[in-house]
Protein backbone atom coordinates (compact mmCIF):
# COMPACT_ATOMS: atom_id res chain seq x y z
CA UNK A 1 110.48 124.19 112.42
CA UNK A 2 107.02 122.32 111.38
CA UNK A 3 104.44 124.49 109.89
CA UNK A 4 100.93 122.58 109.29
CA UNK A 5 98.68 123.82 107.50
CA UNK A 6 99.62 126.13 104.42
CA UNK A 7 96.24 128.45 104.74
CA UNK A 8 97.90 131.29 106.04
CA UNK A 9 99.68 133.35 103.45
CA UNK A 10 100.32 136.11 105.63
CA UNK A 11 102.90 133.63 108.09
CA UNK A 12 104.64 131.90 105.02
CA UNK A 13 105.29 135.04 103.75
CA UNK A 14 107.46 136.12 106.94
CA UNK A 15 108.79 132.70 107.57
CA UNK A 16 110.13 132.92 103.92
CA UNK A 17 111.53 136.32 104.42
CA UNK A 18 112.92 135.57 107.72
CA UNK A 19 114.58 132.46 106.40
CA UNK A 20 115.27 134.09 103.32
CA UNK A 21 113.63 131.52 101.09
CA UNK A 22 113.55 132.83 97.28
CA UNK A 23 109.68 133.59 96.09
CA UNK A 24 109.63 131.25 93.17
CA UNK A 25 110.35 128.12 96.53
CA UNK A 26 107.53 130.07 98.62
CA UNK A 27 105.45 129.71 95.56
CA UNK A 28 105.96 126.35 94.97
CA UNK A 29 105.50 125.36 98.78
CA UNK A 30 101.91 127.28 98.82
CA UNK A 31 100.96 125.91 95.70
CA UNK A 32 99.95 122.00 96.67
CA UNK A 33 99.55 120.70 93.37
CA UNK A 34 103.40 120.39 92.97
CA UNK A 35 104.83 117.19 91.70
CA UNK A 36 108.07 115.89 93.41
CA UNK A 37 110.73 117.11 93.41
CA UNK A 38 114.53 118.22 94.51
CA UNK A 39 116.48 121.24 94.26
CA UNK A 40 119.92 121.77 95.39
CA UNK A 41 120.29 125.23 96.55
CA UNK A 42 123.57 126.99 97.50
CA UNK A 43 122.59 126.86 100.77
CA UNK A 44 120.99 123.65 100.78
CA UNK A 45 118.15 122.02 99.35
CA UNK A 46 114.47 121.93 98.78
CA UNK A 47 112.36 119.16 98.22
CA UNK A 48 108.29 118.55 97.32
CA UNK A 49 106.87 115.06 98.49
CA UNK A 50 103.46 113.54 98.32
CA UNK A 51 102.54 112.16 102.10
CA UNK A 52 99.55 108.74 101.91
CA UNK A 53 98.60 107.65 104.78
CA UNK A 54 95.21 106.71 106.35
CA UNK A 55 94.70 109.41 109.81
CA UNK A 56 93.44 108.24 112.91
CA UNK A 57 89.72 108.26 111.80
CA UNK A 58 91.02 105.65 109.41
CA UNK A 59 90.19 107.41 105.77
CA UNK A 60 92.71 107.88 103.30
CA UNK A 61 94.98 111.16 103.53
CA UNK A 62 96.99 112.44 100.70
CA UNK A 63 99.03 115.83 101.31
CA UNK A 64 102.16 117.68 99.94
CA UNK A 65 104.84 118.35 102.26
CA UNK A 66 107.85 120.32 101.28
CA UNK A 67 111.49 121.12 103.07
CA UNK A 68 113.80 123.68 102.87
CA UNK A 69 116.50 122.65 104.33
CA UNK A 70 119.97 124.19 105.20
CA UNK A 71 122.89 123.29 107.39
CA UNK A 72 121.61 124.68 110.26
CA UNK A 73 117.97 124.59 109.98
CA UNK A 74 114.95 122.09 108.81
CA UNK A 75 111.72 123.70 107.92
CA UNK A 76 108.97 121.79 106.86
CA UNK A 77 105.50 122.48 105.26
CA UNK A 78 102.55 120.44 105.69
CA UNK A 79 99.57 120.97 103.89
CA UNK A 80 97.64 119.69 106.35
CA UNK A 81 97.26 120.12 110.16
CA UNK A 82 97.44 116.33 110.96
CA UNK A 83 100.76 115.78 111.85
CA UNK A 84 102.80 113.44 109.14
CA UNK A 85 106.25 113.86 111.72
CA UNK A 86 104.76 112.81 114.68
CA UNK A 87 107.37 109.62 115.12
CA UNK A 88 110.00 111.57 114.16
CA UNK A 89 108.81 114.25 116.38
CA UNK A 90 108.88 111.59 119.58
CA UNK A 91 112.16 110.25 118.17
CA UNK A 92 113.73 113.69 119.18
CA UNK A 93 111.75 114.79 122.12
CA UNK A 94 112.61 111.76 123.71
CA UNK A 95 116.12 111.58 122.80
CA UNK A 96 116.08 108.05 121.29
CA UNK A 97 118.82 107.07 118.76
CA UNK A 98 120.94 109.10 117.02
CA UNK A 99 118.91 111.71 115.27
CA UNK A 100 119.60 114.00 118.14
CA UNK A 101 123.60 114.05 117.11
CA UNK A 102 123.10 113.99 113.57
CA UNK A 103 122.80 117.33 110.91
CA UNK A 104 119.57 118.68 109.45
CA UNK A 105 120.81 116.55 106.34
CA UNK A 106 120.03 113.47 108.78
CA UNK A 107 116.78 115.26 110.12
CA UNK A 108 115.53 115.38 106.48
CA UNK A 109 116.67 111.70 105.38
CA UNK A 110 114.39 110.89 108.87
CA UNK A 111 110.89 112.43 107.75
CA UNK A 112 111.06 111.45 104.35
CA UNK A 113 111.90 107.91 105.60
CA UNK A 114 108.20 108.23 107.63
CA UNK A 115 106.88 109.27 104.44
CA UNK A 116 108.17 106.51 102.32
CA UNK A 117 107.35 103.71 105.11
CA UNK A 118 103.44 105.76 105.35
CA UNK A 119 103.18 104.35 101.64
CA UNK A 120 103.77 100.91 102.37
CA UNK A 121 101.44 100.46 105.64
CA UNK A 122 99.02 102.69 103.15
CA UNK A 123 99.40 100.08 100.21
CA UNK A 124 98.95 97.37 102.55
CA UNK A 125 95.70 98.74 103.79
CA UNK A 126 94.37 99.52 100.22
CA UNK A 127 95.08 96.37 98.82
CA UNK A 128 93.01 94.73 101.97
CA UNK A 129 89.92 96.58 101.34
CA UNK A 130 90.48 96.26 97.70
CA UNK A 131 90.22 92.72 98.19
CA UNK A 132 87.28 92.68 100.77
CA UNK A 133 85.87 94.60 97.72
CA UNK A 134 86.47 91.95 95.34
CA UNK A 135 84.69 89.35 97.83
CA UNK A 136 81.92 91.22 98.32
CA UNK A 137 80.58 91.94 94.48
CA UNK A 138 81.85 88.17 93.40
């Protein structure tokens, strides 16, 4: 499950219930000023990342995205509504490689692979206009 967009209090607090996600993780998913982080749970794990990337209108994004994660569910929490997953989200739709035969554990290792490969095609970009920058003022 992918929820985007953490402005609703009222839905995170039933997903939470209904998933039975402890308060003090519901509070740390709403609050978006968390640093990273990983928890191991006893019935899983939960885990606060920082998403770059630049969206489609080409300015830079920066967002928190936690998962909760279990062995039989994935649910992640976007702060925004642009959609970090989308790849991933293609990946299983379409049924290419393995994801599709793997565990959530796999599921998880997936997005925050997108995330972590986001901050090299966003450090790329930045260092490009950082250096158009530099040309223009010398």
């Amino acid at each position: 499950m992918d929820i985007r967009g953490l402005h609703d209090i009222e839905l995170l607090q039933r997903i939470g219930k209904e998933a039975e996600i402890h308060p003090l993780i519901m509070e740390d998913i709403a609050d978006v000023h968390q640093r990273p982080k990983y928890e191991s749970l006893e019935n899983g794990a939960f885990l606060v990342l920082q998403a770059m990337y630049f969206n489609k209108h080409d300015l830079f994004k920066s967002e928190q995205v936690s998962m909760y994660v279990t062995p039989y569910y994935l649910i992640s929490f976007q702060e925004k509504k642009e959609d970090v997953f989308e790849t991933v989200k293609l990946r299983l739709i379409e049924n290419r490689g393995i994801i599709r035969q793997k565990t959530t554990d796999y599921l998880a290792y997936s997005l925050i692979d997108v995330i972590v490969d986001d901050y090299f095609e966003t450090l790329d970009k930045l260092e490009t206009r950082v250096f158009a920058i530099e040309q223009d003022i010398s």
